[in-house]
PDB file of N, CA and C in Angstrom:
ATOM      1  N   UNK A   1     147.912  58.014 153.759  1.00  0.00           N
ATOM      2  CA  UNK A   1     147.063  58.579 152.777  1.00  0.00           C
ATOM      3  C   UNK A   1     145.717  57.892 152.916  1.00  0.00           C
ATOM      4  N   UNK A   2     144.785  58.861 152.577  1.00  0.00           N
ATOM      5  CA  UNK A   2     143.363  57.725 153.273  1.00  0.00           C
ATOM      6  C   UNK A   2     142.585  58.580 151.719  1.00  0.00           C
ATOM      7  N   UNK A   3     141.271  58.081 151.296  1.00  0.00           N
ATOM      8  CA  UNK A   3     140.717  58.169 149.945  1.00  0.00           C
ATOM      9  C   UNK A   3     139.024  57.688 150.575  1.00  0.00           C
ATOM     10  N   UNK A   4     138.519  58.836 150.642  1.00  0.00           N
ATOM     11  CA  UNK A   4     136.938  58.306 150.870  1.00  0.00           C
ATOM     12  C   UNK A   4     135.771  58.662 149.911  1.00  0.00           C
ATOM     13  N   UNK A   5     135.133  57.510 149.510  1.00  0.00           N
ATOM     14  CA  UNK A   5     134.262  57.858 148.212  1.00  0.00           C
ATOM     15  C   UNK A   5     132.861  57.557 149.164  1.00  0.00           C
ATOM     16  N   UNK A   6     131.550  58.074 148.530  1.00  0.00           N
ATOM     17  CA  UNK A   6     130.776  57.927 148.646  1.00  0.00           C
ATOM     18  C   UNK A   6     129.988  56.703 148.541  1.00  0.00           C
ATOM     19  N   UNK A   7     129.679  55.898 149.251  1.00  0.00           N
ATOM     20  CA  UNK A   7     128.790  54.407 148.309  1.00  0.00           C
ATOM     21  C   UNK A   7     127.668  54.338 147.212  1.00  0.00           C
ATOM     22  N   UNK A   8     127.774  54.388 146.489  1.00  0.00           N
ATOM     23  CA  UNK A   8     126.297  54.679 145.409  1.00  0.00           C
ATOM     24  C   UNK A   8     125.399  53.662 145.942  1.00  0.00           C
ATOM     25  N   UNK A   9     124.436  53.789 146.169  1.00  0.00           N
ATOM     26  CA  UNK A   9     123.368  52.835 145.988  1.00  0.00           C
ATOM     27  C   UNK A   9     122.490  52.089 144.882  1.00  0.00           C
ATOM     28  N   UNK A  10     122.716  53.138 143.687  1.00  0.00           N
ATOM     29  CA  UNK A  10     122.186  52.765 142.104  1.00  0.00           C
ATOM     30  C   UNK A  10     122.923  51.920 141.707  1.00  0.00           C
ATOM     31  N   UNK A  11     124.631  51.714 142.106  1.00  0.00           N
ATOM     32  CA  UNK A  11     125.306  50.784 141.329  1.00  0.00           C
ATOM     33  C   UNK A  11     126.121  49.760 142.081  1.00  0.00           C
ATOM     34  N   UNK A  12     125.440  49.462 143.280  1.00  0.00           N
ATOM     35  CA  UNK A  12     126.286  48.609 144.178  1.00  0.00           C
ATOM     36  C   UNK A  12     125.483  47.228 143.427  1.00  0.00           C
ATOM     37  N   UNK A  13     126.454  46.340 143.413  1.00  0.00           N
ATOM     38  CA  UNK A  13     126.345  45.430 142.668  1.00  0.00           C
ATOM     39  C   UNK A  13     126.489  44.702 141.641  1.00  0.00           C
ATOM     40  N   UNK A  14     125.940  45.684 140.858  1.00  0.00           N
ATOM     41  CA  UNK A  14     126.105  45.672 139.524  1.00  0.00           C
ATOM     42  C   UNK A  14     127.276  46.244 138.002  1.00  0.00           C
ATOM     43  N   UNK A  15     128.176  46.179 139.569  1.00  0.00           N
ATOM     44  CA  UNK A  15     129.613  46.404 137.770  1.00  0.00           C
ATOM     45  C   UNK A  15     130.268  45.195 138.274  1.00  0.00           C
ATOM     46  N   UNK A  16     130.387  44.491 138.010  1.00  0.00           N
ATOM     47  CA  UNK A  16     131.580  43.059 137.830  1.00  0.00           C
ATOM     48  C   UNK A  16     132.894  43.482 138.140  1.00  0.00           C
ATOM     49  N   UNK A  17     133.594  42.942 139.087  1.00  0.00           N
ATOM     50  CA  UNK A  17     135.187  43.721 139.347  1.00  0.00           C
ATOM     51  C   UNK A  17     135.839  41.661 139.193  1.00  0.00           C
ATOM     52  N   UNK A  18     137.134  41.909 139.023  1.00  0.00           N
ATOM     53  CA  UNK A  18     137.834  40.855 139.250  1.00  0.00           C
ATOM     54  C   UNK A  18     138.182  40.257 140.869  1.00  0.00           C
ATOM     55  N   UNK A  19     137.847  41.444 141.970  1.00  0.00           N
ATOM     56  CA  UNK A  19     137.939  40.812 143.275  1.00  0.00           C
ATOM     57  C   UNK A  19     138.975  40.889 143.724  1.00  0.00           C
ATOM     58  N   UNK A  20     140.260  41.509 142.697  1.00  0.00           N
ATOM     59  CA  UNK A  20     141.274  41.183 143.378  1.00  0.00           C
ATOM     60  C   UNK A  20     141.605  42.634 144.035  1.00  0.00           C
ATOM     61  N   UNK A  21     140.924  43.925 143.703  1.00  0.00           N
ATOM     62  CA  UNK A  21     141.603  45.048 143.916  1.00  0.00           C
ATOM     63  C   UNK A  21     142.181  45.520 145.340  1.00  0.00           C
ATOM     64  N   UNK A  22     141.274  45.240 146.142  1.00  0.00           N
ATOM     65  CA  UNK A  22     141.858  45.538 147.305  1.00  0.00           C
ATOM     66  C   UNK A  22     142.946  44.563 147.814  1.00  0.00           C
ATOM     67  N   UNK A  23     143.001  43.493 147.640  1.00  0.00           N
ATOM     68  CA  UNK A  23     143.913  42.504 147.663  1.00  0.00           C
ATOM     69  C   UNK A  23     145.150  43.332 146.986  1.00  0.00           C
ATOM     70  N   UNK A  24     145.698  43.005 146.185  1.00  0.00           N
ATOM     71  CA  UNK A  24     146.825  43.438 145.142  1.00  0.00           C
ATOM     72  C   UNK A  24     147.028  44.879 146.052  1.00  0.00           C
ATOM     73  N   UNK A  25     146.379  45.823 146.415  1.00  0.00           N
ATOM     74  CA  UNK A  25     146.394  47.149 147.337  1.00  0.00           C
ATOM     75  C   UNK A  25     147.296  46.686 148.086  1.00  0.00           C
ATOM     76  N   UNK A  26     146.790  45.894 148.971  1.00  0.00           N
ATOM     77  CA  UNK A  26     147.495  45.537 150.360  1.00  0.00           C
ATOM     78  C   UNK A  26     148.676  45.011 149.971  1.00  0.00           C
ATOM     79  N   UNK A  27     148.985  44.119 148.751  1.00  0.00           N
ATOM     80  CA  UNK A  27     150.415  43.465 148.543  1.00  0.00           C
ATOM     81  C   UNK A  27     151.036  44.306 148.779  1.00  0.00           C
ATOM     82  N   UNK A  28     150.941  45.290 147.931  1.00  0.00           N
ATOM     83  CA  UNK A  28     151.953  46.154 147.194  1.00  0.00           C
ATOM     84  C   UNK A  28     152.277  47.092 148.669  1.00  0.00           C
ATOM     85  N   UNK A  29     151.489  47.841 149.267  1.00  0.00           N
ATOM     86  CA  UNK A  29     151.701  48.391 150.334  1.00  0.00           C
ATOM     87  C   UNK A  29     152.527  47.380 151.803  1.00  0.00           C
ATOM     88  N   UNK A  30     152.243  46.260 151.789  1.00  0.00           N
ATOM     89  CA  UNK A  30     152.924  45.419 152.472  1.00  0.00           C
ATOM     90  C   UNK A  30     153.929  45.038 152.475  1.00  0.00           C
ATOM     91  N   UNK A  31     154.245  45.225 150.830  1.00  0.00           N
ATOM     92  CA  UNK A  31     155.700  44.743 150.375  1.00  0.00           C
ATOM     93  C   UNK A  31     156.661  46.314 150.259  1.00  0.00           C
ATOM     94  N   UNK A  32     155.884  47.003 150.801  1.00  0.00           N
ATOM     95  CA  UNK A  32     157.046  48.426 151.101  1.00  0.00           C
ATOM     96  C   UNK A  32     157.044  48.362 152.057  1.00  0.00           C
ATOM     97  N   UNK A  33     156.434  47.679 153.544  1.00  0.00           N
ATOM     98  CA  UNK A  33     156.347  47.803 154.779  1.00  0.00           C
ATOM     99  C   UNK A  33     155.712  48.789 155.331  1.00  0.00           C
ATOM    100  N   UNK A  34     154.390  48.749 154.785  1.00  0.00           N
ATOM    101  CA  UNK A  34     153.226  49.998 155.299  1.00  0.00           C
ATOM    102  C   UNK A  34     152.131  48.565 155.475  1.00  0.00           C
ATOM    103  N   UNK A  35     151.265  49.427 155.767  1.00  0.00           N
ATOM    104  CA  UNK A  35     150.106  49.257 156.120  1.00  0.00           C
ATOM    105  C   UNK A  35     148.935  49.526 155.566  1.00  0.00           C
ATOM    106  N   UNK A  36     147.050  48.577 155.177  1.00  0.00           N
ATOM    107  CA  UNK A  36     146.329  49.171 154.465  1.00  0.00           C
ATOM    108  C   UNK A  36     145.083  48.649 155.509  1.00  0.00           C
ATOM    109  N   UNK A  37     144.370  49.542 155.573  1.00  0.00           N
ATOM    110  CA  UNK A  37     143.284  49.282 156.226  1.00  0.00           C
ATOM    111  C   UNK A  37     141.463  49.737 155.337  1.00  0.00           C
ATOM    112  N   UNK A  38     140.737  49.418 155.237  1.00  0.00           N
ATOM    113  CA  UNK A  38     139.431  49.483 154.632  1.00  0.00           C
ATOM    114  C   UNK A  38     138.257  49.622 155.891  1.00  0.00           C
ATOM    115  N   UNK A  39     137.498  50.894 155.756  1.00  0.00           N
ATOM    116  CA  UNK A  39     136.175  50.626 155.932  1.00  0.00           C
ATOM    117  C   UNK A  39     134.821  51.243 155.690  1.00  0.00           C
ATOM    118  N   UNK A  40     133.893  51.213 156.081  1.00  0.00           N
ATOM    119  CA  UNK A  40     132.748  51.877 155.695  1.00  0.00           C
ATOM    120  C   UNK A  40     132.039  52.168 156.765  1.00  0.00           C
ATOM    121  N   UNK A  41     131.263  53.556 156.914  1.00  0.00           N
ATOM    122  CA  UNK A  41     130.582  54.229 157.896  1.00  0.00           C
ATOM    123  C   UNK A  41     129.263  54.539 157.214  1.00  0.00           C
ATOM    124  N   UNK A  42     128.215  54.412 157.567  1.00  0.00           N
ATOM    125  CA  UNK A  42     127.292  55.098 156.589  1.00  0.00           C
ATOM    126  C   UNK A  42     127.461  54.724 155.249  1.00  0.00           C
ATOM    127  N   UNK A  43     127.413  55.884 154.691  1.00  0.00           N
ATOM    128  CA  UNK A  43     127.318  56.071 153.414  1.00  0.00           C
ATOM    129  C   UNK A  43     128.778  56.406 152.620  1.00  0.00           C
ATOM    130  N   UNK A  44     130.100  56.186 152.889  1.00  0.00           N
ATOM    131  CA  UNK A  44     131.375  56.617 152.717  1.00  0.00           C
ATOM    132  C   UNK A  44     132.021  55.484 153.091  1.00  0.00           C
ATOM    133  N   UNK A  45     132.650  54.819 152.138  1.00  0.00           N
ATOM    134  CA  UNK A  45     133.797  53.710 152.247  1.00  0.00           C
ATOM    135  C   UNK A  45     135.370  54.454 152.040  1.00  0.00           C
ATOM    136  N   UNK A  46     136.412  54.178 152.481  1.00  0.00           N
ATOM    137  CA  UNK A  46     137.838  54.603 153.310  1.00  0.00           C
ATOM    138  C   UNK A  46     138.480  53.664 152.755  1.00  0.00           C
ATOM    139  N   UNK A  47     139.676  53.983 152.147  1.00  0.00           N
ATOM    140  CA  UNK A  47     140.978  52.884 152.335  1.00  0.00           C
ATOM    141  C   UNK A  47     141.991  53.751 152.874  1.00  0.00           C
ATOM    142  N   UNK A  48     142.651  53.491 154.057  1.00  0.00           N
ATOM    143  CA  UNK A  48     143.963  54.112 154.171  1.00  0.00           C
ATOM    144  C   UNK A  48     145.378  53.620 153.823  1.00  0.00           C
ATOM    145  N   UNK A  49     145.913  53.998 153.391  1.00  0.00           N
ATOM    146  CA  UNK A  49     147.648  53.124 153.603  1.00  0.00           C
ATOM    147  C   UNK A  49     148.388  54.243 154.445  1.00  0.00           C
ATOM    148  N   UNK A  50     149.599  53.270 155.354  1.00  0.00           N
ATOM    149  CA  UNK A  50     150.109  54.139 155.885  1.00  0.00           C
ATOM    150  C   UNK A  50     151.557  53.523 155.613  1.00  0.00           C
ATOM    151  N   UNK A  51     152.057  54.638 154.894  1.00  0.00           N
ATOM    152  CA  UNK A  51     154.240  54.174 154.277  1.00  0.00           C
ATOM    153  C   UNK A  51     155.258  54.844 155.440  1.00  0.00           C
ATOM    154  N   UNK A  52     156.025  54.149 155.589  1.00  0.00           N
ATOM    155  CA  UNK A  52     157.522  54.820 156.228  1.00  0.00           C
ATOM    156  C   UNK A  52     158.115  55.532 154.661  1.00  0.00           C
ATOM    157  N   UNK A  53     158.614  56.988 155.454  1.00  0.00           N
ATOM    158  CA  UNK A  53     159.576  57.119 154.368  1.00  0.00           C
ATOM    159  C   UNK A  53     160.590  56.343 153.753  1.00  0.00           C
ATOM    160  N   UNK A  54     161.061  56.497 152.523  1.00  0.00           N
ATOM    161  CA  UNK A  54     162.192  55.618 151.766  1.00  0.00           C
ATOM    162  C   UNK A  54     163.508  56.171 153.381  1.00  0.00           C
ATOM    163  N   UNK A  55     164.092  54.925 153.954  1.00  0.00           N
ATOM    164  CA  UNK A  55     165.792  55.016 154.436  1.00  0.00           C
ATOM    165  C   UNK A  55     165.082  55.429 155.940  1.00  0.00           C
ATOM    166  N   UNK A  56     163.797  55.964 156.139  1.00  0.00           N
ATOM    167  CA  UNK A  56     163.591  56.255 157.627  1.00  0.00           C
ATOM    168  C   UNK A  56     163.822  54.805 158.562  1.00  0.00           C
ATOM    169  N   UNK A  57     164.102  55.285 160.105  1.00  0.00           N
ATOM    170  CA  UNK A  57     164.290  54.283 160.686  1.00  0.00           C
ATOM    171  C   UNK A  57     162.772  54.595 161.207  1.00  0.00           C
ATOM    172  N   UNK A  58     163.068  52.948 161.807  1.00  0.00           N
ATOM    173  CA  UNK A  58     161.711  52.223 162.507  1.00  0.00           C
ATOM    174  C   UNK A  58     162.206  52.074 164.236  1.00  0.00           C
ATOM    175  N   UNK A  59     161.354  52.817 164.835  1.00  0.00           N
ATOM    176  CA  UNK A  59     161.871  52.796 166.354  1.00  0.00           C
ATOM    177  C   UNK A  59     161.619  51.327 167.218  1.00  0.00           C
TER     178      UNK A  59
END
């Protein structure tokens, strides 16, 4: 599943986050045995995760 937002430029900076969000992302996806990756091109930042189905095998 991948999620791409636009970057604002009016509000980069300036909202206060706790820092942990993308962190805690990756736990949680790690601890199902997927994968999370982040990035930015331009003007559009990306997070993907990628899950095995629930019981699928892993080759």
């Amino acid at each position: 599943m991948s999620v791409e937002n636009r970057i604002s430029h009016t509000l980069r900076g300036s909202v206060a986050g706790s820092g942990l969000g993308l962190v805690g992302m990756r736990e949680r996806v790690e601890s199902c045995g997927g994968t999370l990756s982040v990035s930015s091109v331009d003007d559009v930042f990306r997070v993907s995760a990628v899950l095995s189905p629930v019981g699928a095998q892993l080759a």
